[in-house]
N, C-alpha and C. Protein backbone atom coordinates (compact mmCIF):
# COMPACT_ATOMS: atom_id res chain seq x y z
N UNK A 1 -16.77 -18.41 -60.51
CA UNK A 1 -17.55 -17.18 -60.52
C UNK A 1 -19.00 -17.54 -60.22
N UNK A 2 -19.44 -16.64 -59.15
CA UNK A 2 -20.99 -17.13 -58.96
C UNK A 2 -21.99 -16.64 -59.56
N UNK A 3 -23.14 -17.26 -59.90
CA UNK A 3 -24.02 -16.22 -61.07
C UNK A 3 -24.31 -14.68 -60.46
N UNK A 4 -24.22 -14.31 -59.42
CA UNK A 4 -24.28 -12.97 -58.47
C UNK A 4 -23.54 -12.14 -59.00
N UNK A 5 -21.64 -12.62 -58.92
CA UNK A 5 -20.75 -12.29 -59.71
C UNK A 5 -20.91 -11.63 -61.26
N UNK A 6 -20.94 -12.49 -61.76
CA UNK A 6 -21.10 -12.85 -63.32
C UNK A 6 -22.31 -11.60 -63.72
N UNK A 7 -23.62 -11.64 -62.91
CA UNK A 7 -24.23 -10.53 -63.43
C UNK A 7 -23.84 -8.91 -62.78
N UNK A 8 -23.02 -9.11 -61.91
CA UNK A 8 -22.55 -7.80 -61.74
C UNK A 8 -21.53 -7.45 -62.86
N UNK A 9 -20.40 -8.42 -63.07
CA UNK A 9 -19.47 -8.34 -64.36
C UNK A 9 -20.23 -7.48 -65.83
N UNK A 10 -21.57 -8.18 -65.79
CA UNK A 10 -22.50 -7.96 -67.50
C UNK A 10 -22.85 -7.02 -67.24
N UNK A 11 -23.10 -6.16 -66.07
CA UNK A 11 -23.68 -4.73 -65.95
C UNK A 11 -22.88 -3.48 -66.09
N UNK A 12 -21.61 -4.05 -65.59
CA UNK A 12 -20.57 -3.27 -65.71
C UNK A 12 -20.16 -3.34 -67.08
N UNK A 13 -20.45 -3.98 -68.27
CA UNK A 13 -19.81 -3.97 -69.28
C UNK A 13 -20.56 -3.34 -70.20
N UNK A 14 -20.19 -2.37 -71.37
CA UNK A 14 -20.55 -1.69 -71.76
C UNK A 14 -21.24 -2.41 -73.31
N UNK A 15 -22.30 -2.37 -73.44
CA UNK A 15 -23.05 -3.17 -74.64
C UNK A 15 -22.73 -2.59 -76.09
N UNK A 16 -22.29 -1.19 -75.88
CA UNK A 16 -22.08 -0.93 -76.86
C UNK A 16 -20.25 -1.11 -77.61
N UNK A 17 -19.87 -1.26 -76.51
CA UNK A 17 -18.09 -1.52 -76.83
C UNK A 17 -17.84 -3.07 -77.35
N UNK A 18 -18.48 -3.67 -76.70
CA UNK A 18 -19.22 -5.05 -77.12
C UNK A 18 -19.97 -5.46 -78.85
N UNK A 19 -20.91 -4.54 -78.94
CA UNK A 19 -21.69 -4.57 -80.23
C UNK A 19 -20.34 -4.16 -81.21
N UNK A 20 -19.91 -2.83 -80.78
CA UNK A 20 -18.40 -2.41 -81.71
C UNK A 20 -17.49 -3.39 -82.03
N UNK A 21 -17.31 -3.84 -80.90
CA UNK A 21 -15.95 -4.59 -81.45
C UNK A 21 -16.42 -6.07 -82.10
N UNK A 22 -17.73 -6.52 -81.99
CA UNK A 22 -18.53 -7.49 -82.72
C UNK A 22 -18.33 -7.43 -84.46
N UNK A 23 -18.98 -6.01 -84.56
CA UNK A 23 -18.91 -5.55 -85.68
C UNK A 23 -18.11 -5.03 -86.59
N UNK A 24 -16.82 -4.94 -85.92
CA UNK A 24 -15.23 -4.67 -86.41
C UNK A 24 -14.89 -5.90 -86.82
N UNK A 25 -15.18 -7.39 -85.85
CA UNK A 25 -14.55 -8.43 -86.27
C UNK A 25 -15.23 -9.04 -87.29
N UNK A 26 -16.09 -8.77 -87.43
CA UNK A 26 -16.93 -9.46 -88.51
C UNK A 26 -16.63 -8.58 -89.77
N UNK A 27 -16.57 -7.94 -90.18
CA UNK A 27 -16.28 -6.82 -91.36
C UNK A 27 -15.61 -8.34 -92.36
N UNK A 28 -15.90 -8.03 -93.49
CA UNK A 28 -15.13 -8.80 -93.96
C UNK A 28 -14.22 -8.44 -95.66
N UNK A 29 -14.29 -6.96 -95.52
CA UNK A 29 -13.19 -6.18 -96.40
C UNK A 29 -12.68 -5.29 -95.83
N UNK A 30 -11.80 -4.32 -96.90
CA UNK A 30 -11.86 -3.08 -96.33
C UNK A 30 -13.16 -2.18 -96.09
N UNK A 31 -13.97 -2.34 -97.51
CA UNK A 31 -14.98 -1.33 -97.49
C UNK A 31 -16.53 -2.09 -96.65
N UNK A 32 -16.50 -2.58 -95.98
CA UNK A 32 -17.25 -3.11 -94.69
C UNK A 32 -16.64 -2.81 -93.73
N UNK A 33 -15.32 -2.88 -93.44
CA UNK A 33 -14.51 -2.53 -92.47
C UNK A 33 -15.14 -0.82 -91.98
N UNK A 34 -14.74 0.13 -93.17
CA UNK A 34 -15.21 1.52 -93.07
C UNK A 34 -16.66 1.79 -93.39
N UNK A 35 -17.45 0.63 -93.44
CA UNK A 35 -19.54 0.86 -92.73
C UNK A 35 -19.27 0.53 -91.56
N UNK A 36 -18.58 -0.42 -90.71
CA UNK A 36 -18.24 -0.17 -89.48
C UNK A 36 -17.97 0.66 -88.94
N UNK A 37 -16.65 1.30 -89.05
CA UNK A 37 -16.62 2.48 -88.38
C UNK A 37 -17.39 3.42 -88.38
N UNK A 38 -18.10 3.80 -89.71
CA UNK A 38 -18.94 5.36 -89.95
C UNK A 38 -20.12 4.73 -88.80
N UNK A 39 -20.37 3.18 -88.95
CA UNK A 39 -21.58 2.87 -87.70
C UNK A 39 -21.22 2.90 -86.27
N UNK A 40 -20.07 2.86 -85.92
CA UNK A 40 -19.84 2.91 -84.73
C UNK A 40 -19.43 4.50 -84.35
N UNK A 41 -19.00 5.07 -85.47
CA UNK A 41 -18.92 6.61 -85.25
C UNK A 41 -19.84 7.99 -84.94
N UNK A 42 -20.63 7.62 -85.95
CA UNK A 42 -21.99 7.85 -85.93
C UNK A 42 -22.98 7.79 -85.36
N UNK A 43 -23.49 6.35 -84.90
CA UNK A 43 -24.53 5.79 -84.31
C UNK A 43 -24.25 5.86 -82.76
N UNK A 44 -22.79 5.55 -81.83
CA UNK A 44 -22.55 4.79 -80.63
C UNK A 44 -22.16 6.12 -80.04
N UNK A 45 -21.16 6.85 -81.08
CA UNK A 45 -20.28 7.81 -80.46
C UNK A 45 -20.86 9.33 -81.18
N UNK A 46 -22.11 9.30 -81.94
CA UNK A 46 -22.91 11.01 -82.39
C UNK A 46 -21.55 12.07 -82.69
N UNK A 47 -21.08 11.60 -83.89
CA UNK A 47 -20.19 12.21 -84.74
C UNK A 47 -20.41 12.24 -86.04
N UNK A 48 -20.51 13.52 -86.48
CA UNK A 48 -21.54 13.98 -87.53
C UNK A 48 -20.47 13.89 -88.51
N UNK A 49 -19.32 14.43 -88.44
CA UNK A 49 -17.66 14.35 -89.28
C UNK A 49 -17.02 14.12 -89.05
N UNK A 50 -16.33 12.96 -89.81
CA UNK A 50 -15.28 12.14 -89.75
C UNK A 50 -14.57 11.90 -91.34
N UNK A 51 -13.57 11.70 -90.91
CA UNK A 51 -12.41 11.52 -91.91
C UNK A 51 -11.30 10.17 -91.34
N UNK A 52 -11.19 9.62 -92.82
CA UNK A 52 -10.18 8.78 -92.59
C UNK A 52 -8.65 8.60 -93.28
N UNK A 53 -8.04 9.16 -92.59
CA UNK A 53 -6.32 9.21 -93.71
C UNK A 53 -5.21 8.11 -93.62
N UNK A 54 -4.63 7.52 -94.42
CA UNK A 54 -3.67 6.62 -94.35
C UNK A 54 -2.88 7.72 -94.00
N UNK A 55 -1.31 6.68 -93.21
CA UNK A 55 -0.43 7.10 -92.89
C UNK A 55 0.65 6.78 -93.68
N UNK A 56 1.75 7.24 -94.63
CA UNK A 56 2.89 6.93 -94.98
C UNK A 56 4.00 6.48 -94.02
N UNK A 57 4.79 5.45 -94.56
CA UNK A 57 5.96 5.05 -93.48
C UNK A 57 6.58 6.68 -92.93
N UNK A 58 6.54 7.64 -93.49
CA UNK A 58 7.48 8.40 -93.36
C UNK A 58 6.79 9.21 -92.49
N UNK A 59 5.10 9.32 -92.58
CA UNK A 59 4.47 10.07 -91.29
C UNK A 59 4.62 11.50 -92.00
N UNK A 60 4.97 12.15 -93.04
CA UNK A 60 4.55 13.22 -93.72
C UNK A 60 3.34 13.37 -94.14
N UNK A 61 3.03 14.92 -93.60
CA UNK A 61 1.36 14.63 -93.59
C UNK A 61 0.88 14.73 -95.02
N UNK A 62 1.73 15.57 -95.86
CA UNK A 62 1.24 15.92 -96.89
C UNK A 62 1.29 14.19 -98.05
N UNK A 63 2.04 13.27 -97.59
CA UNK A 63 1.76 12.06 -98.25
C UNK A 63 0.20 11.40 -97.68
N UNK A 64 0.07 12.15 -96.06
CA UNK A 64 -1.00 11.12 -95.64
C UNK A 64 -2.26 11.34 -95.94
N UNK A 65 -2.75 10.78 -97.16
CA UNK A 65 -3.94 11.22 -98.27
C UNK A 65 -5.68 10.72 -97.29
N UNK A 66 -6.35 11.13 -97.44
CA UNK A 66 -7.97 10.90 -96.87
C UNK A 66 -8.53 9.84 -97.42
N UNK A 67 -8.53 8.91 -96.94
CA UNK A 67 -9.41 7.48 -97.96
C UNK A 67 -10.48 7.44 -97.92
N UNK A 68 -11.20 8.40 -96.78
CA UNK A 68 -12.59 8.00 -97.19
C UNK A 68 -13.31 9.36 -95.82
N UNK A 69 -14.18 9.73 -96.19
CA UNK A 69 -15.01 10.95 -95.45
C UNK A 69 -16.72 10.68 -95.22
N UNK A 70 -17.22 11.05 -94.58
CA UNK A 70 -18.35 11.43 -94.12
C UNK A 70 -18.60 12.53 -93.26
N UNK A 71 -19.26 13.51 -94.15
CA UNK A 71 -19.57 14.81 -93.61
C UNK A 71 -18.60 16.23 -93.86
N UNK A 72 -17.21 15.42 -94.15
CA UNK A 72 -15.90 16.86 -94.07
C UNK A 72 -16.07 16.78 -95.43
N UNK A 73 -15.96 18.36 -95.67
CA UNK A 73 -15.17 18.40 -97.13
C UNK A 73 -14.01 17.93 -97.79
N UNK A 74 -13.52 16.58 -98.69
CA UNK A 74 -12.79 16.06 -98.53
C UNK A 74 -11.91 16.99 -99.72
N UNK A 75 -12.10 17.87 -100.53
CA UNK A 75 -11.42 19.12 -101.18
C UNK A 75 -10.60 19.96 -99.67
N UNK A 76 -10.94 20.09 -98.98
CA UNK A 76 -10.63 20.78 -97.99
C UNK A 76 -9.41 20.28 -97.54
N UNK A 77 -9.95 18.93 -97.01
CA UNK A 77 -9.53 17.78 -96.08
C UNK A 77 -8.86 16.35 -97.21
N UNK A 78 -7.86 17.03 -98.03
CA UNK A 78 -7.45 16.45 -98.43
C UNK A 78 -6.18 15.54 -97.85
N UNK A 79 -5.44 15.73 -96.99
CA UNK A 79 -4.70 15.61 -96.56
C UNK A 79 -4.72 15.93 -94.56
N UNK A 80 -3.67 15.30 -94.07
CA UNK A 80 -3.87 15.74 -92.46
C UNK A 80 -2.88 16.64 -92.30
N UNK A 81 -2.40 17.70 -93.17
CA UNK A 81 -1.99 18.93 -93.26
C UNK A 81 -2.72 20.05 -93.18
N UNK A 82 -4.22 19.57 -93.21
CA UNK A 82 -5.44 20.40 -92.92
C UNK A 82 -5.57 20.74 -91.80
N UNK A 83 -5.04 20.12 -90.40
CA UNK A 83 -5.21 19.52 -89.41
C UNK A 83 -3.92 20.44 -88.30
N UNK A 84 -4.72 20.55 -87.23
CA UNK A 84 -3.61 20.91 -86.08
C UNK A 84 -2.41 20.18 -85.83
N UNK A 85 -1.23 20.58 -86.36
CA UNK A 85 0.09 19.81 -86.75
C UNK A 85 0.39 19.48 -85.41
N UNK A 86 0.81 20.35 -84.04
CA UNK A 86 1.21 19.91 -82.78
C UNK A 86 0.20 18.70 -82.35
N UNK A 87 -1.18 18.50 -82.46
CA UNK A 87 -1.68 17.34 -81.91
C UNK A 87 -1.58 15.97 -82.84
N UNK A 88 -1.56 15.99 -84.02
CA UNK A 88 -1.02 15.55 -84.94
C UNK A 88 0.17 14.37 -84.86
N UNK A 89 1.55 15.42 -84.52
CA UNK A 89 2.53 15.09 -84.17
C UNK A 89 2.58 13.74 -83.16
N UNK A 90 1.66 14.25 -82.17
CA UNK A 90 1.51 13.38 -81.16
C UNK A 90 1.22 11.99 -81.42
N UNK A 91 -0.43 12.36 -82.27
CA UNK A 91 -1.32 10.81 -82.95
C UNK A 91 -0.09 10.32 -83.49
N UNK A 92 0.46 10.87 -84.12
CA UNK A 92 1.60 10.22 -85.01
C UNK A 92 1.89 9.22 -84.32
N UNK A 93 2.61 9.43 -83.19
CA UNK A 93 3.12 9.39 -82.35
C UNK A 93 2.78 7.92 -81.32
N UNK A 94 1.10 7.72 -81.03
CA UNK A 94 0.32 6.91 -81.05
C UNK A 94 -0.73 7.18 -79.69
N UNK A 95 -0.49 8.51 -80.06
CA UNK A 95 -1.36 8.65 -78.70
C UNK A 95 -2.48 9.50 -78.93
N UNK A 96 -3.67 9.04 -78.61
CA UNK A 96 -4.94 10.07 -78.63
C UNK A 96 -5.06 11.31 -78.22
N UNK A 97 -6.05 12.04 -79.42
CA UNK A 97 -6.54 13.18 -78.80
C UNK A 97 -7.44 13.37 -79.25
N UNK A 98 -8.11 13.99 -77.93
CA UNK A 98 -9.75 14.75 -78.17
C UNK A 98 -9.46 16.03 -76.89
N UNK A 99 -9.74 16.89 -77.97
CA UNK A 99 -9.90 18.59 -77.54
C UNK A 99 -11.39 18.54 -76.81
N UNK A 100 -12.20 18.23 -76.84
CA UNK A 100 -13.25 18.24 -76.05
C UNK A 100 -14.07 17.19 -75.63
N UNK A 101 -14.30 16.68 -74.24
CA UNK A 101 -14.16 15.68 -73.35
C UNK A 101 -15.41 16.20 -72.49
N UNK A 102 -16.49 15.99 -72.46
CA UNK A 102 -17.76 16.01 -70.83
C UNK A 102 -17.65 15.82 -70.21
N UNK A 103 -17.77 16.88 -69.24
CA UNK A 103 -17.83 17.19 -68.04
C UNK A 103 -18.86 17.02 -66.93
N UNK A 104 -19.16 17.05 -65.82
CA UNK A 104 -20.39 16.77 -65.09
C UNK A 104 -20.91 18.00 -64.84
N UNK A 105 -21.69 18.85 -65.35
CA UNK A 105 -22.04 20.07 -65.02
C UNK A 105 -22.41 21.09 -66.36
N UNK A 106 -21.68 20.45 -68.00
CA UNK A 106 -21.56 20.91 -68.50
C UNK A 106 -22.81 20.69 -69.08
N UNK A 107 -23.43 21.87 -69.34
CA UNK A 107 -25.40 22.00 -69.84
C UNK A 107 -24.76 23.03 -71.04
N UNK A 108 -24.11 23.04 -71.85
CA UNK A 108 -24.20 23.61 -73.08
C UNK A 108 -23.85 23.16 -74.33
N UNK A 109 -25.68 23.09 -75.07
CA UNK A 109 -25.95 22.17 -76.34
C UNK A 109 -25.46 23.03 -77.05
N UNK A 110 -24.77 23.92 -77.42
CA UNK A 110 -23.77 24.18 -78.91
C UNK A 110 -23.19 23.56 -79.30
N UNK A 111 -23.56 23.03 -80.46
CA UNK A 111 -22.63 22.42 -81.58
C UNK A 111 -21.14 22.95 -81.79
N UNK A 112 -20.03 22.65 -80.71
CA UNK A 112 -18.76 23.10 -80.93
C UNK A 112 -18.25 21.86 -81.51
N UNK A 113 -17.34 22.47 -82.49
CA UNK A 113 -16.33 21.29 -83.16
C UNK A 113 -15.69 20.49 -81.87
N UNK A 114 -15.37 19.17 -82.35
CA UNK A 114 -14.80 18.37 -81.92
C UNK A 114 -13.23 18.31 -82.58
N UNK A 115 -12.40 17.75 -81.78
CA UNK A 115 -11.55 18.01 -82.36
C UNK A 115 -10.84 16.59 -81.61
N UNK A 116 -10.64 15.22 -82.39
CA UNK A 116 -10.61 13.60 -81.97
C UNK A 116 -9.76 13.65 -83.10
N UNK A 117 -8.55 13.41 -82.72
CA UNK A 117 -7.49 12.08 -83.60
C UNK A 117 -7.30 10.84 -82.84
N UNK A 118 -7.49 9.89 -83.72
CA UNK A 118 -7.11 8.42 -83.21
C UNK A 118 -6.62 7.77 -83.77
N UNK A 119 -5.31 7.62 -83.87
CA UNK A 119 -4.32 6.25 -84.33
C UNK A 119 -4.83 5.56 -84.39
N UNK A 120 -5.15 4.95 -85.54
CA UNK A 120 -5.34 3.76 -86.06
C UNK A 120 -3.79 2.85 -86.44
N UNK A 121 -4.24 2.03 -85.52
CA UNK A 121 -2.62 0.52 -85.51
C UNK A 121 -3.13 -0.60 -85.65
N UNK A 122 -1.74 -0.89 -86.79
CA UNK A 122 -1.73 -2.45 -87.00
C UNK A 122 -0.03 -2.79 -86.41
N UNK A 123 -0.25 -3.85 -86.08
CA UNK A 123 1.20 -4.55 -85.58
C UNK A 123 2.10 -3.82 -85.01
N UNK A 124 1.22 -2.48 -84.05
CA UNK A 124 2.38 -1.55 -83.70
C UNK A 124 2.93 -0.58 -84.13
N UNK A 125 2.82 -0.29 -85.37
CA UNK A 125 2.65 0.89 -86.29
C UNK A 125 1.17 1.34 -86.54
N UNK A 126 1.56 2.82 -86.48
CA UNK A 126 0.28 3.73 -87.08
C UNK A 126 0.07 3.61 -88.71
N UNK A 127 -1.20 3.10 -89.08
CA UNK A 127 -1.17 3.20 -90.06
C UNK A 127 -2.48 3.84 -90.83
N UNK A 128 -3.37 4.57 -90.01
CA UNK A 128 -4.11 5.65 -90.53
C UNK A 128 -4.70 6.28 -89.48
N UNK A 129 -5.29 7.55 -89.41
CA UNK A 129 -5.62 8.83 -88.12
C UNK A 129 -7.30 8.45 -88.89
N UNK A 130 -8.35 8.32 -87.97
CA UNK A 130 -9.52 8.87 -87.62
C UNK A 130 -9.68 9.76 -87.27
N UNK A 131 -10.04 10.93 -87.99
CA UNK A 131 -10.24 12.34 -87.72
C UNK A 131 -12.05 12.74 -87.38
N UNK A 132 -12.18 13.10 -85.97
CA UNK A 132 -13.67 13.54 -85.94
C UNK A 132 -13.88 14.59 -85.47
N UNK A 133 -14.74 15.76 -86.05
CA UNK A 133 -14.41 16.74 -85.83
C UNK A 133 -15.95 17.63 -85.43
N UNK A 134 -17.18 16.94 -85.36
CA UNK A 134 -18.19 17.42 -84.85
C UNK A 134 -19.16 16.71 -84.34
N UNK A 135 -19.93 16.99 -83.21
CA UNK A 135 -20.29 16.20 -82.70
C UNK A 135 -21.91 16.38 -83.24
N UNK A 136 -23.48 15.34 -83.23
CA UNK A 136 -24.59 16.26 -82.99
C UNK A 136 -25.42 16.93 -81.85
N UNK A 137 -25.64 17.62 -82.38
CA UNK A 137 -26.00 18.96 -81.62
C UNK A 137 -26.36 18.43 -80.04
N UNK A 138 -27.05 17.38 -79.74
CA UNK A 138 -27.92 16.80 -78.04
C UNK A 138 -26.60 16.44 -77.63
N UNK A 139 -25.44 15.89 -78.71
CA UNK A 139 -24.36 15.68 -77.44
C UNK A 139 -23.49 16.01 -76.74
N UNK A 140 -23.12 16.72 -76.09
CA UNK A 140 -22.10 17.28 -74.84
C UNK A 140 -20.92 17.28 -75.26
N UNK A 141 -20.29 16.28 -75.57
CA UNK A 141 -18.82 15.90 -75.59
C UNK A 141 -18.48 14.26 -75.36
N UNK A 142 -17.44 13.79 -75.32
CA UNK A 142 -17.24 12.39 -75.05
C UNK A 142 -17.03 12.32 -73.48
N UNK A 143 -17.64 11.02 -73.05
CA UNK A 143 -17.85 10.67 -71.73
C UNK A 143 -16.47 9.76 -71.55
N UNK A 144 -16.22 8.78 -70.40
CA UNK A 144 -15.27 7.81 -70.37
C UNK A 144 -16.09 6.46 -71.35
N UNK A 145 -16.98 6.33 -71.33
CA UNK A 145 -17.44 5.17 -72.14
C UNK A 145 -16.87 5.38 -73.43
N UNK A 146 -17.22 6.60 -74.21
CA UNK A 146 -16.96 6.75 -75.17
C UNK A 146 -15.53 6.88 -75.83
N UNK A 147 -14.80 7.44 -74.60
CA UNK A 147 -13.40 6.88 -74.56
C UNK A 147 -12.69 5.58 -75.17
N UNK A 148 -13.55 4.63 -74.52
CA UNK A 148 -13.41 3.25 -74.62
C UNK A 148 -13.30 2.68 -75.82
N UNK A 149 -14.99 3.53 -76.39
CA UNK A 149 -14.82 3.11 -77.88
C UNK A 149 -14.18 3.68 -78.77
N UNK A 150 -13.76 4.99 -79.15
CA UNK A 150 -12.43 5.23 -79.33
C UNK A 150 -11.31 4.38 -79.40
N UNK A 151 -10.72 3.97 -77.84
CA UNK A 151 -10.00 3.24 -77.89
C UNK A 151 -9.73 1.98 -78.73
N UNK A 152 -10.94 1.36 -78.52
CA UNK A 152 -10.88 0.19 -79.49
C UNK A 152 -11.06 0.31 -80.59
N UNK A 153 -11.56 1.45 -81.18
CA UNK A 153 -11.17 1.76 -82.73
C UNK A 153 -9.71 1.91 -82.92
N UNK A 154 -8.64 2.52 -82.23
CA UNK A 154 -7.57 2.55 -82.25
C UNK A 154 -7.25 1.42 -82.42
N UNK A 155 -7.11 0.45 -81.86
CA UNK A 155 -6.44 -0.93 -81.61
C UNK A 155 -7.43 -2.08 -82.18
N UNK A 156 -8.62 -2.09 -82.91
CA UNK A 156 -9.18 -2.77 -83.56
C UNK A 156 -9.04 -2.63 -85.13
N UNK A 157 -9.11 -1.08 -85.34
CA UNK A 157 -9.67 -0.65 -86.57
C UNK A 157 -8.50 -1.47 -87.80
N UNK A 158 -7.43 -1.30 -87.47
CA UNK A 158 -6.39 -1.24 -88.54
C UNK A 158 -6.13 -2.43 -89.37
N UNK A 159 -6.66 -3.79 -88.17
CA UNK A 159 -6.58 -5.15 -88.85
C UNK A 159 -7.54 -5.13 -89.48
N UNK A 160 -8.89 -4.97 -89.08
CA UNK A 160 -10.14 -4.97 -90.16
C UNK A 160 -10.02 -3.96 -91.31
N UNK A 161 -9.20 -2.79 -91.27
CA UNK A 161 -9.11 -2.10 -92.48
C UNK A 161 -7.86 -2.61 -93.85
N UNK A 162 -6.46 -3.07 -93.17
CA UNK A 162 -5.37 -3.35 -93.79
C UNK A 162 -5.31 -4.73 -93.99
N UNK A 163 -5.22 -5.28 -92.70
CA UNK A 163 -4.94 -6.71 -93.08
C UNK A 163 -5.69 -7.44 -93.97
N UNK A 164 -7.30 -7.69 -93.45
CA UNK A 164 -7.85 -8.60 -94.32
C UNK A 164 -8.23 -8.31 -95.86
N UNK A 165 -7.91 -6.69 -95.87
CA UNK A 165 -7.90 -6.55 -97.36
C UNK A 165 -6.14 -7.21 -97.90
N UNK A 166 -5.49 -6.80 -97.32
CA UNK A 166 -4.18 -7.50 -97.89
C UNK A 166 -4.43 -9.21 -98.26
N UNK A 167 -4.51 -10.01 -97.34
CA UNK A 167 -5.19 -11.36 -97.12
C UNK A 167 -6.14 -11.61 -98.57
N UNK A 168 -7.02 -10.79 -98.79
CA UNK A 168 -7.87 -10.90 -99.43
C UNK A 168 -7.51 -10.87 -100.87
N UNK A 169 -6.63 -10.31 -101.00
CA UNK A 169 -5.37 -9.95 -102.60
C UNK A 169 -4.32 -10.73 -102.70
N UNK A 170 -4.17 -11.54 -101.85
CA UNK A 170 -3.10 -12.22 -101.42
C UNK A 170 -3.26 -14.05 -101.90
């Protein structure tokens, strides 16, 4: 690779998916694990509410209890029975959703709910939904970057939340 190369590679790469997943691996409980996320939720991706629910083997929502919140009423949001069951179904399922996504054109700063489930997996199983459900007010919606990080909360989050606390009791 020529250094020409190499700095086209670093430009193309996103600093903040980078800083995220830095800061996922380093976590070193559960409850560092989840200052991670609320920082990468918050800070990278301007999500004002979020919720976090374990998943039961059985994927009944009313077992799948909220472990931890910022911003939602967690009386409310006790459960992901609170929650749009058909998209739900899906996360279950292991596949993302976000109801509202930016557009190139789109110039309207209303604060509309967001509406983001993300499977959270360990070893291939779902084993808790990231629920985000508003965005702040300057931001639009999620871009493809933000996608990204999403994504890697999906497929990062679950070892830094489950495993190394298991490990850690172990």
């Amino acid at each position: 690779m020529t250094a020409s190369s190499w700095k086209m590679k670093k430009r193309e790469d996103d600093p903040r998916l980078e800083a995220a997943q830095k800061r996922l691996r380093e976590s070193v409980d559960q409850a560092d694990a989840i200052e991670a996320i609320r920082e990468i939720v918050t800070n990278l991706l301007g999500c004002e509410e979020i919720g976090l629910f374990t998943v039961s083997d059985g994927n009944e929502q009313e077992n799948n209890g909220l472990l931890w919140s910022f911003g939602i009423d967690p009386q409310r949001h006790k459960t992901l029975k609170a929650f749009d069951q058909a998209a739900l179904h899906r996360v279950l399922q292991g596949e993302l959703h976000v109801a509202q996504v930016a557009h190139d054109g789109q110039g309207n700063h209303e604060n509309r709910p967001l509406r983001a489930f993300v499977p959270i997996c360990l070893h291939g199983r779902i084993v808790a939904v990231l629920v985000m459900l508003r965005l702040l007010p300057q931001k639009l919606g999620f871009d493809e970057a933000d996608i990204k990080l999403v994504k890697l909360l999906s497929t990062e989050a679950g070892r830094c939340l489950f495993e190394r606390s298991a490990n850690a009791n172990a």
